[in-house]
Protein backbone atom coordinates (compact mmCIF):
# COMPACT_ATOMS: atom_id res chain seq x y z
CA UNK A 1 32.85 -39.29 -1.12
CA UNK A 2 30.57 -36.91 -2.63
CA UNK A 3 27.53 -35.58 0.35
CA UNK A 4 24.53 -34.41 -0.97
CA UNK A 5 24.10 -30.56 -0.96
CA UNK A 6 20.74 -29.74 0.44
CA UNK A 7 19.36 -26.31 -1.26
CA UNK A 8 16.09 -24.33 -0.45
CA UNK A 9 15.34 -27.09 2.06
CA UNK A 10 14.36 -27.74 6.11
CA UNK A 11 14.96 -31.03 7.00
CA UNK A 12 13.04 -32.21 10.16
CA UNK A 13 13.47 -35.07 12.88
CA UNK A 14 11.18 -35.69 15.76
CA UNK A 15 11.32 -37.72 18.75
CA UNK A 16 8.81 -39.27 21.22
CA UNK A 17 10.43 -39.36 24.63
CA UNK A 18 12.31 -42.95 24.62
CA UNK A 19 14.22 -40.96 22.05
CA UNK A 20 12.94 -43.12 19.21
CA UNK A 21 12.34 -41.34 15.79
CA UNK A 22 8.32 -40.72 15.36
CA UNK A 23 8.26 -37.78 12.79
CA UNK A 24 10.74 -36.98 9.70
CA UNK A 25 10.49 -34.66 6.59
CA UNK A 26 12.34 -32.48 3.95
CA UNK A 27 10.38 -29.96 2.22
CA UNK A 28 11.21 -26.78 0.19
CA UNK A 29 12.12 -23.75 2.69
CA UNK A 30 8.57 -22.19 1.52
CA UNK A 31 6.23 -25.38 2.14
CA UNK A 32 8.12 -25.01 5.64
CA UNK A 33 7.38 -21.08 6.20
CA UNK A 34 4.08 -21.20 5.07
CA UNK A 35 2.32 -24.88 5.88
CA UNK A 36 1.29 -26.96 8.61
CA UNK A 37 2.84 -29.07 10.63
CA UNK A 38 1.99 -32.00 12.92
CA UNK A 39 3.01 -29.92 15.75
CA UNK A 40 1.18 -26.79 14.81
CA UNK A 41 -2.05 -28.44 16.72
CA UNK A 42 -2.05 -30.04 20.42
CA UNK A 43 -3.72 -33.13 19.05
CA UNK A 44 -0.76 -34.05 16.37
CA UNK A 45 1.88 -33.35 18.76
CA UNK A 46 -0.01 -35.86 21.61
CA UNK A 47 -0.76 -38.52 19.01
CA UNK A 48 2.71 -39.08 17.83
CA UNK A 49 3.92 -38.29 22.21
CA UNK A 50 6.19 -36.00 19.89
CA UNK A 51 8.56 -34.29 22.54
CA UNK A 52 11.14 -33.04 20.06
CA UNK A 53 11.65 -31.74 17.01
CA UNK A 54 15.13 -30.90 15.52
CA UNK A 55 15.46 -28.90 12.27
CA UNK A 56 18.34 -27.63 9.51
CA UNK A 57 16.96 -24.75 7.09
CA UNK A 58 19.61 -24.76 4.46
CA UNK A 59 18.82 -21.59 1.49
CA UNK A 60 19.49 -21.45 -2.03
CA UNK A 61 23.34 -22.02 -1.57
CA UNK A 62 23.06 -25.30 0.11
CA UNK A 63 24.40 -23.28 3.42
CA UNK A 64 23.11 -23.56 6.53
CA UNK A 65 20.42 -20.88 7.54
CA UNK A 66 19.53 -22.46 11.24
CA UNK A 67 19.71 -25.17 13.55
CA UNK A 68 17.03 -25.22 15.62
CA UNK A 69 15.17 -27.61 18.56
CA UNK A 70 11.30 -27.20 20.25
CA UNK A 71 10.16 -29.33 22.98
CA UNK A 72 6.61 -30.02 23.38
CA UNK A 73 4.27 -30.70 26.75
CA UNK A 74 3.00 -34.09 25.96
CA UNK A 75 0.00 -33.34 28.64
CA UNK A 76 -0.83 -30.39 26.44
CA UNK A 77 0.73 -30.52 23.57
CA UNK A 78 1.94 -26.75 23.21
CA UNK A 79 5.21 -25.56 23.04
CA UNK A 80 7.27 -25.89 26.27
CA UNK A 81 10.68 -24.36 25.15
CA UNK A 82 13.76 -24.52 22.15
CA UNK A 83 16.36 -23.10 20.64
CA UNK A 84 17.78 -21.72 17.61
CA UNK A 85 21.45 -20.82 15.99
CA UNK A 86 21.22 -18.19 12.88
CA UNK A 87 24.16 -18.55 10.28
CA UNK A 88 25.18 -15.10 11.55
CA UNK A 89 26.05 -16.67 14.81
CA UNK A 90 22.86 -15.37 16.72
CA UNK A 91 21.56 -18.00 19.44
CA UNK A 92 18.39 -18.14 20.80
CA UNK A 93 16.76 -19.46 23.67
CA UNK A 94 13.47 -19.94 24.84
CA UNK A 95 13.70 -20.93 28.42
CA UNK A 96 10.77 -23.69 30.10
């Protein structure tokens, strides 16, 4: 079977906290950079009760750039904690 490469793109899967999908997009790597997201405010990340978000950021290749996850505070809305894995094998963790 022949899988779709993904190139210049972030693909993006959120979750409310039953685990059910509430949020997905792919976008060009530069919409993702430079524009806003639902999460961005504390409003769009308490109307969706969006407690995770899980990303890929493939580049021009079609290879994978990052992996990453951010969990929200659904009483606040902001950031609580994440990760992320770098193609160069970097990890990073951002403790709650």
């Amino acid at each position: 079977m022949d899988h779709r490469q993904l190139k210049d793109s972030a693909i993006l899967v959120g979750y409310n906290p039953e685990g059910l999908c509430v949020y997905t997009a792919q976008m060009p790597l530069g919409d993702y950079w430079d524009g806003e997201h639902v999460w961005d405010t504390d409003a769009g990340v308490q109307d969706l009760r969006l407690e995770k978000i899980h990303g890929y950021l493939f580049d021009s290749s079609g290879d994978l750039l990052q992996e990453f996850e951010s969990i929200f505070d659904l009483a606040t809305g902001s950031y609580k904690s994440g990760w992320a894995k770098h193609s160069d094998g970097t990890y990073r963790e951002d403790a709650a």
